[in-house]
PDB file of N, CA and C in Angstrom:
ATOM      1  N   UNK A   1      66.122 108.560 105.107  1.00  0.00           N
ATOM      2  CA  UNK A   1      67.258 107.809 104.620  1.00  0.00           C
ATOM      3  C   UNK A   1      67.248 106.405 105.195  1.00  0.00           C
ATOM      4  N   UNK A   2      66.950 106.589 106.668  1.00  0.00           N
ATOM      5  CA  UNK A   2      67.294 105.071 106.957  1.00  0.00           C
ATOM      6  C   UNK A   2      68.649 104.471 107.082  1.00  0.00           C
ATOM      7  N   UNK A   3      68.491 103.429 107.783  1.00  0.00           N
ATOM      8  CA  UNK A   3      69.757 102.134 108.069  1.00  0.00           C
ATOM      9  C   UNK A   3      70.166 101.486 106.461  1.00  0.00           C
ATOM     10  N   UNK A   4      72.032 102.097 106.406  1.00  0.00           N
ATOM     11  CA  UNK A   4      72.271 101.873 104.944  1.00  0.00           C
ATOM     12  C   UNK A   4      71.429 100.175 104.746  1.00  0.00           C
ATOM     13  N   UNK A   5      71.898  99.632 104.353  1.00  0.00           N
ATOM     14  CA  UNK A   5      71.551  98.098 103.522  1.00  0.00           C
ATOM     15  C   UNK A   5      72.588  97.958 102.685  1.00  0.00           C
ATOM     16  N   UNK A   6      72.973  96.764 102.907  1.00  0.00           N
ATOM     17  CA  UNK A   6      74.029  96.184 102.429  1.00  0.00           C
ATOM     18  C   UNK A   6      73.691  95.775 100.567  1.00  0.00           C
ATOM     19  N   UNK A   7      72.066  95.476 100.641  1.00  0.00           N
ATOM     20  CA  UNK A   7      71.779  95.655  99.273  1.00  0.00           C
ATOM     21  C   UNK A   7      71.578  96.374  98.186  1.00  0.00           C
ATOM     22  N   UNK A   8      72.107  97.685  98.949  1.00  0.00           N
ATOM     23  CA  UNK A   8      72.350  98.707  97.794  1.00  0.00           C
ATOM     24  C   UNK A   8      73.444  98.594  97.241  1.00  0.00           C
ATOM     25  N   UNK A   9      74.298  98.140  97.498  1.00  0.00           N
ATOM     26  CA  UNK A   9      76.160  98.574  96.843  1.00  0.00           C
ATOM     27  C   UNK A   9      76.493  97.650  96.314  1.00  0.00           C
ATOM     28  N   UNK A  10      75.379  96.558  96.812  1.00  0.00           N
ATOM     29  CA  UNK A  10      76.137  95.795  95.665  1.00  0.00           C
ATOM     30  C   UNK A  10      76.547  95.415  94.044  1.00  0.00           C
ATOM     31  N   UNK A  11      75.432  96.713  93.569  1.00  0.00           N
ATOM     32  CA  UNK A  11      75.616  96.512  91.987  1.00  0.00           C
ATOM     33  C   UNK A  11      76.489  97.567  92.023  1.00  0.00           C
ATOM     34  N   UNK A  12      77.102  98.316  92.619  1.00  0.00           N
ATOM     35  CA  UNK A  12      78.539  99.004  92.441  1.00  0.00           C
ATOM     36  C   UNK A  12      80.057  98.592  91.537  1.00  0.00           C
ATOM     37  N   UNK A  13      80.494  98.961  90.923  1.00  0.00           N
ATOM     38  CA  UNK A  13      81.607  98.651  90.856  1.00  0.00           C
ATOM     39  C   UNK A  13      82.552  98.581  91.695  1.00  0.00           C
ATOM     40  N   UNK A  14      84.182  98.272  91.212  1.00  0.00           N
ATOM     41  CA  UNK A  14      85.247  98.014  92.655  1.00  0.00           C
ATOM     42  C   UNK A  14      85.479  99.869  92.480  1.00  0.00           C
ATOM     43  N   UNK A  15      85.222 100.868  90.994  1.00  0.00           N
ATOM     44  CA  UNK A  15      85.966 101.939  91.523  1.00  0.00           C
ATOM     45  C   UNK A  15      84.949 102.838  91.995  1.00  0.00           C
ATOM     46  N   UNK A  16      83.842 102.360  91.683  1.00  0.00           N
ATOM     47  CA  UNK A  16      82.667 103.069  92.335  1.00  0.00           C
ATOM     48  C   UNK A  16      82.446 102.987  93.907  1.00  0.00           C
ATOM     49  N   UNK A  17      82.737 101.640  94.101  1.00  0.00           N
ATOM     50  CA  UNK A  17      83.286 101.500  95.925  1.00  0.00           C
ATOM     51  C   UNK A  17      84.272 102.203  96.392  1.00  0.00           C
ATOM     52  N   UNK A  18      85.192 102.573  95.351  1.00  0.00           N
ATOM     53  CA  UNK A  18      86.467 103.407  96.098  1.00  0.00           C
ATOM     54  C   UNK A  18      85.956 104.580  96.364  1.00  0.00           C
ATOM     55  N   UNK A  19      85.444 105.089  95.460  1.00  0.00           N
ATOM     56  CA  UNK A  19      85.409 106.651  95.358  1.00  0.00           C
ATOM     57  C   UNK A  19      83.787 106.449  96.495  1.00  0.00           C
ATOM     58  N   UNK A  20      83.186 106.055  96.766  1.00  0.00           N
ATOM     59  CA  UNK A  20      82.293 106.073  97.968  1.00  0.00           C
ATOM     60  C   UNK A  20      83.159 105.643  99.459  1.00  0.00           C
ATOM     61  N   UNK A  21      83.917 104.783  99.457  1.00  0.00           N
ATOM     62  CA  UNK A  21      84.656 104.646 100.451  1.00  0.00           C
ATOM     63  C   UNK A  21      85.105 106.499 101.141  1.00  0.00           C
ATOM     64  N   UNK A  22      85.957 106.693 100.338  1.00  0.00           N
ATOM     65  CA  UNK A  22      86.470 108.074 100.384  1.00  0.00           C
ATOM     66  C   UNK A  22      85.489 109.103 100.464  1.00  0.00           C
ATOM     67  N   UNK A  23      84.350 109.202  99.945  1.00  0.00           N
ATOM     68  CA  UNK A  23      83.172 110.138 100.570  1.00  0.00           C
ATOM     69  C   UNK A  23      82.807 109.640 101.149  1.00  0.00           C
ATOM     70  N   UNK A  24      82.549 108.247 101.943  1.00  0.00           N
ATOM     71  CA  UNK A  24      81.976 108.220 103.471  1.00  0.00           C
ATOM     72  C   UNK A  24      83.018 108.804 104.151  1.00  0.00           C
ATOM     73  N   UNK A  25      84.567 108.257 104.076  1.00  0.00           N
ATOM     74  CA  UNK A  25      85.453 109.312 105.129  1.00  0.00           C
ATOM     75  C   UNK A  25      85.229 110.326 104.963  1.00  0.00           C
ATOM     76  N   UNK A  26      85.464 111.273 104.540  1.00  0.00           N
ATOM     77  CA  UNK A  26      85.011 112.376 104.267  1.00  0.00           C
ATOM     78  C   UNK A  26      83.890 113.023 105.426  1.00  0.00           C
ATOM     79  N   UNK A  27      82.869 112.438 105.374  1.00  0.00           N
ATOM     80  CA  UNK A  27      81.594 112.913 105.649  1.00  0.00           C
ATOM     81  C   UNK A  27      81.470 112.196 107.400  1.00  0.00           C
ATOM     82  N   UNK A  28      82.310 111.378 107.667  1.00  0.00           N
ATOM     83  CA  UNK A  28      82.372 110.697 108.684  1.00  0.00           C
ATOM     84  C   UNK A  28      83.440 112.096 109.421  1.00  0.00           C
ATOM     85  N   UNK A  29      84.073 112.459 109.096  1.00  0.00           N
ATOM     86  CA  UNK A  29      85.543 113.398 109.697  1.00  0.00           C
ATOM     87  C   UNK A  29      84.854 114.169 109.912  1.00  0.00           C
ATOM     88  N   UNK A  30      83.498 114.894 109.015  1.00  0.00           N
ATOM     89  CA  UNK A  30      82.884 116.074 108.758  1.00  0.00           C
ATOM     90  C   UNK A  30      81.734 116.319 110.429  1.00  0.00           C
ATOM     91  N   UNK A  31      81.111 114.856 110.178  1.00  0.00           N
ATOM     92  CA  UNK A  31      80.151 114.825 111.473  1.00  0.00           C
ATOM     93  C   UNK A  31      80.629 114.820 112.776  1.00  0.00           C
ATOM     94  N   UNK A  32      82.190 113.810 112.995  1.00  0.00           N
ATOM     95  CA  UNK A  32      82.851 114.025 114.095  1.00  0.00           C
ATOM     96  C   UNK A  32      83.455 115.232 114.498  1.00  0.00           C
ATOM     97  N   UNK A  33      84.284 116.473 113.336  1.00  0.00           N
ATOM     98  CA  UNK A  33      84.046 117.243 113.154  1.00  0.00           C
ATOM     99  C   UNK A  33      83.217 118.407 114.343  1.00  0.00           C
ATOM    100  N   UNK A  34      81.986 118.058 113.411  1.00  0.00           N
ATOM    101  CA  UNK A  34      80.574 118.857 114.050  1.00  0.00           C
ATOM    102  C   UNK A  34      80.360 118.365 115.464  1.00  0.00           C
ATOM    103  N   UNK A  35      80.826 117.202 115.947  1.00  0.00           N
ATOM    104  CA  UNK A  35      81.064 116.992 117.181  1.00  0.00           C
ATOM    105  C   UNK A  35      81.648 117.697 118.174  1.00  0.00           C
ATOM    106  N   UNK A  36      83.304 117.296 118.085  1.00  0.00           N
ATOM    107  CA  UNK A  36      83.636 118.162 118.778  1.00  0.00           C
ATOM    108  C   UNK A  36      83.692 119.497 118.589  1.00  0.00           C
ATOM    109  N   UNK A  37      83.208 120.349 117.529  1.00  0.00           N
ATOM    110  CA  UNK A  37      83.067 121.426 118.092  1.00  0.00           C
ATOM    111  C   UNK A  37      81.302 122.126 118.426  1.00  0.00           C
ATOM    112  N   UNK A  38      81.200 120.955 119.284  1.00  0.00           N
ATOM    113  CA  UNK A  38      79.411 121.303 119.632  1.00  0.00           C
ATOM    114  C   UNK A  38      78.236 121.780 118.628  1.00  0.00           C
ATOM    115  N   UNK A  39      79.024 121.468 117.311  1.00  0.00           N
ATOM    116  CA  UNK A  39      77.434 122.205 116.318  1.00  0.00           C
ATOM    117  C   UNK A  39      76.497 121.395 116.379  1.00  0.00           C
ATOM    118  N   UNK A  40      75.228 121.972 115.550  1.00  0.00           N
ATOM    119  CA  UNK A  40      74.326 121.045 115.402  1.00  0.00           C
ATOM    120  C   UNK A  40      74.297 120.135 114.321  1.00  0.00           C
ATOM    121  N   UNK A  41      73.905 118.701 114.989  1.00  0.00           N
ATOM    122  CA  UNK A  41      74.187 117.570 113.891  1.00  0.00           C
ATOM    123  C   UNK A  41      72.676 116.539 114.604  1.00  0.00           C
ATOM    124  N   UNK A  42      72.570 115.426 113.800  1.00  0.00           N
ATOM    125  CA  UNK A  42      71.417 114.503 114.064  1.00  0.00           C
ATOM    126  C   UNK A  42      73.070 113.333 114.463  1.00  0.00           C
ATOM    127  N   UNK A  43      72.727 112.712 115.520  1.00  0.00           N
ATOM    128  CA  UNK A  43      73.755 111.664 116.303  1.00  0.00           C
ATOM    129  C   UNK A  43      73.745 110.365 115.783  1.00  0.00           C
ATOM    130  N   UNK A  44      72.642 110.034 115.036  1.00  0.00           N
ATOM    131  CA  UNK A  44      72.300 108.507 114.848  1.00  0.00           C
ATOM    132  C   UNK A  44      73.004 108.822 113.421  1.00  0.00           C
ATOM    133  N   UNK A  45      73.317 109.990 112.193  1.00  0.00           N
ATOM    134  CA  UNK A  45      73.876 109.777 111.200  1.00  0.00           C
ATOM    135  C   UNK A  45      75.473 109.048 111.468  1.00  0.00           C
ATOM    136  N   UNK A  46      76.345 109.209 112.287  1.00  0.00           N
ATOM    137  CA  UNK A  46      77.570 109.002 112.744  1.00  0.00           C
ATOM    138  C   UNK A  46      77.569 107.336 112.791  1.00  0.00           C
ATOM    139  N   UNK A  47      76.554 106.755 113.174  1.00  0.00           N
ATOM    140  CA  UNK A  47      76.482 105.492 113.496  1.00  0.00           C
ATOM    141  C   UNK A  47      76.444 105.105 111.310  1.00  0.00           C
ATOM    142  N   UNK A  48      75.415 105.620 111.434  1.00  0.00           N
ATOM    143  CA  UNK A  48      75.082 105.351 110.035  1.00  0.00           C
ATOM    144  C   UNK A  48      75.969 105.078 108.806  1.00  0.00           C
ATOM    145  N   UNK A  49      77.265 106.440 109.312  1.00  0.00           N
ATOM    146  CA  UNK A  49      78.046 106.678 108.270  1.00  0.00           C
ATOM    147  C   UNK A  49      79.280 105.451 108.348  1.00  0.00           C
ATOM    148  N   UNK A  50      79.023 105.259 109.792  1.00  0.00           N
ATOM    149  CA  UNK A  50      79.968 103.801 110.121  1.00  0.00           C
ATOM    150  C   UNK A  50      79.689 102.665 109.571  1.00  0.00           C
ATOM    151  N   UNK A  51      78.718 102.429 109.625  1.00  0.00           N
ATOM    152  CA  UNK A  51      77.676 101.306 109.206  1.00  0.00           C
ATOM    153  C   UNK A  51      78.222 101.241 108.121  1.00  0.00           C
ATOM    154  N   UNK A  52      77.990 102.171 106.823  1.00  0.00           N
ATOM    155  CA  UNK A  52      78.169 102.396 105.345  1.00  0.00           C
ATOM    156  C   UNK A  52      79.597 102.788 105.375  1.00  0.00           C
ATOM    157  N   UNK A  53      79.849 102.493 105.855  1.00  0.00           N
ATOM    158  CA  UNK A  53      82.073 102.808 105.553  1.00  0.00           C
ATOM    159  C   UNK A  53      82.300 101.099 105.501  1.00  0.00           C
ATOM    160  N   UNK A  54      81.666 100.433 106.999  1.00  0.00           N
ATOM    161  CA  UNK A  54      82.541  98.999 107.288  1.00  0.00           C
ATOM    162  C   UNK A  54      81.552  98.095 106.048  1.00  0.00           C
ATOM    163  N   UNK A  55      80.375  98.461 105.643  1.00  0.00           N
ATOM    164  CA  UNK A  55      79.680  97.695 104.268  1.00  0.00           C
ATOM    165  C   UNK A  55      80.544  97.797 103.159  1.00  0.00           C
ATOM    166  N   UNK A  56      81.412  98.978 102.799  1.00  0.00           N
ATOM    167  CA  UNK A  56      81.704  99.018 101.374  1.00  0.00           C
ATOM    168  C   UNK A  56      83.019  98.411 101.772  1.00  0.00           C
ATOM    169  N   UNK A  57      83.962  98.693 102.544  1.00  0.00           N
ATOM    170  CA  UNK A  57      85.453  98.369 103.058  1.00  0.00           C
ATOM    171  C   UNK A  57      85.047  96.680 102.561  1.00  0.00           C
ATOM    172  N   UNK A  58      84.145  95.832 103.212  1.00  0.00           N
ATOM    173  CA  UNK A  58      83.904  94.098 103.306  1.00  0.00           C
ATOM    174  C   UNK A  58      83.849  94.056 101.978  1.00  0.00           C
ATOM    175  N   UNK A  59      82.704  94.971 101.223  1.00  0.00           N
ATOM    176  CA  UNK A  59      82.572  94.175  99.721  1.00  0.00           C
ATOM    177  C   UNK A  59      83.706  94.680  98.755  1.00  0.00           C
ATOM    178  N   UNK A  60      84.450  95.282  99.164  1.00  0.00           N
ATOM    179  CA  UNK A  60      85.799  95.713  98.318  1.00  0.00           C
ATOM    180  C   UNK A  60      86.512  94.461  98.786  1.00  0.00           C
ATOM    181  N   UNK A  61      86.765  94.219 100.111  1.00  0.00           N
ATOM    182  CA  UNK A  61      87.468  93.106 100.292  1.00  0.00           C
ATOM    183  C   UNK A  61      87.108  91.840  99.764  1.00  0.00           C
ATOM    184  N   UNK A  62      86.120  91.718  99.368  1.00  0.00           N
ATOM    185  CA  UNK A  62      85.452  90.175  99.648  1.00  0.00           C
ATOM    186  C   UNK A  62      85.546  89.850  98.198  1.00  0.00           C
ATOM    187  N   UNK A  63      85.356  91.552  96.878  1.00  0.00           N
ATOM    188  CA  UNK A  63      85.993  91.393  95.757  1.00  0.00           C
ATOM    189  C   UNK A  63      87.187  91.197  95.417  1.00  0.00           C
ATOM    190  N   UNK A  64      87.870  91.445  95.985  1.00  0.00           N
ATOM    191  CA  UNK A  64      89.398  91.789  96.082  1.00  0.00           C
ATOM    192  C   UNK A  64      89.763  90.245  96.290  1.00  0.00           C
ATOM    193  N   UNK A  65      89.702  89.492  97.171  1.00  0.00           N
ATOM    194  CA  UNK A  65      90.067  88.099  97.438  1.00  0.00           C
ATOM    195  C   UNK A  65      89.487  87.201  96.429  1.00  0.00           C
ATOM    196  N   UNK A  66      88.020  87.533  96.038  1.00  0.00           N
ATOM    197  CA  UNK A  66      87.895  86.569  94.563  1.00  0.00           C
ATOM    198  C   UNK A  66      88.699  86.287  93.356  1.00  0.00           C
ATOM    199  N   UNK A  67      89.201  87.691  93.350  1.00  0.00           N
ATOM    200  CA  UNK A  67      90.151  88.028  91.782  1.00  0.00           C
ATOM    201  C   UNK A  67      91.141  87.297  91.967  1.00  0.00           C
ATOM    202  N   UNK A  68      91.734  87.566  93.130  1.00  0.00           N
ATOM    203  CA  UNK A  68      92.949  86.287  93.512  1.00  0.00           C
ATOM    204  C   UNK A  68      92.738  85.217  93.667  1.00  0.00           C
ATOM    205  N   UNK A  69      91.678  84.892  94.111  1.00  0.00           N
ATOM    206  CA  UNK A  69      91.600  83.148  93.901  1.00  0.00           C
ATOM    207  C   UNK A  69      91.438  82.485  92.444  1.00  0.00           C
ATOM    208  N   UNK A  70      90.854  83.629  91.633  1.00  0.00           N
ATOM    209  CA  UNK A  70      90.784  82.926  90.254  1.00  0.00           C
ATOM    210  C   UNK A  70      92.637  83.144  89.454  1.00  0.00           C
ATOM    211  N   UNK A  71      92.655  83.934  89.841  1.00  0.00           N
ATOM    212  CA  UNK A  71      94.515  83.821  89.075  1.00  0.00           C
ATOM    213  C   UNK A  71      95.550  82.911  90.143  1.00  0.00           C
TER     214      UNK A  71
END
């Protein structure tokens, strides 16, 4: 899989970002989750899933403030 990249999402839509927003939480709750209760998990995905939560959160935002500057 690898370190997300910011150049994947960007041909996303804004509701295609939502609904990925909400399955990274998801899957982020899931691994912390598997944390505290000692299962087995790979540690560097947690970072990962962070990584790819605060990427889509910016380009939702960064869409979000364009639309308003044009109206």
């Amino acid at each position: 899989m690898g370190v997300p990249q910011f150049t994947d999402i960007i041909s996303l839509s804004n509701t295609e970002i939502s609904e990925a927003i909400i399955e990274t939480e998801n899957e982020l709750f899931n691994l912390r989750f598997k944390k505290a209760t000692r299962q087995s998990f790979k540690s560097h995905e947690i970072k990962h899933t962070k990584r790819r939560l605060a990427q889509l959160k910016t380009l939702l935002t960064l869409r979000l403030e364009n639309v308003e500057q044009k109206d």
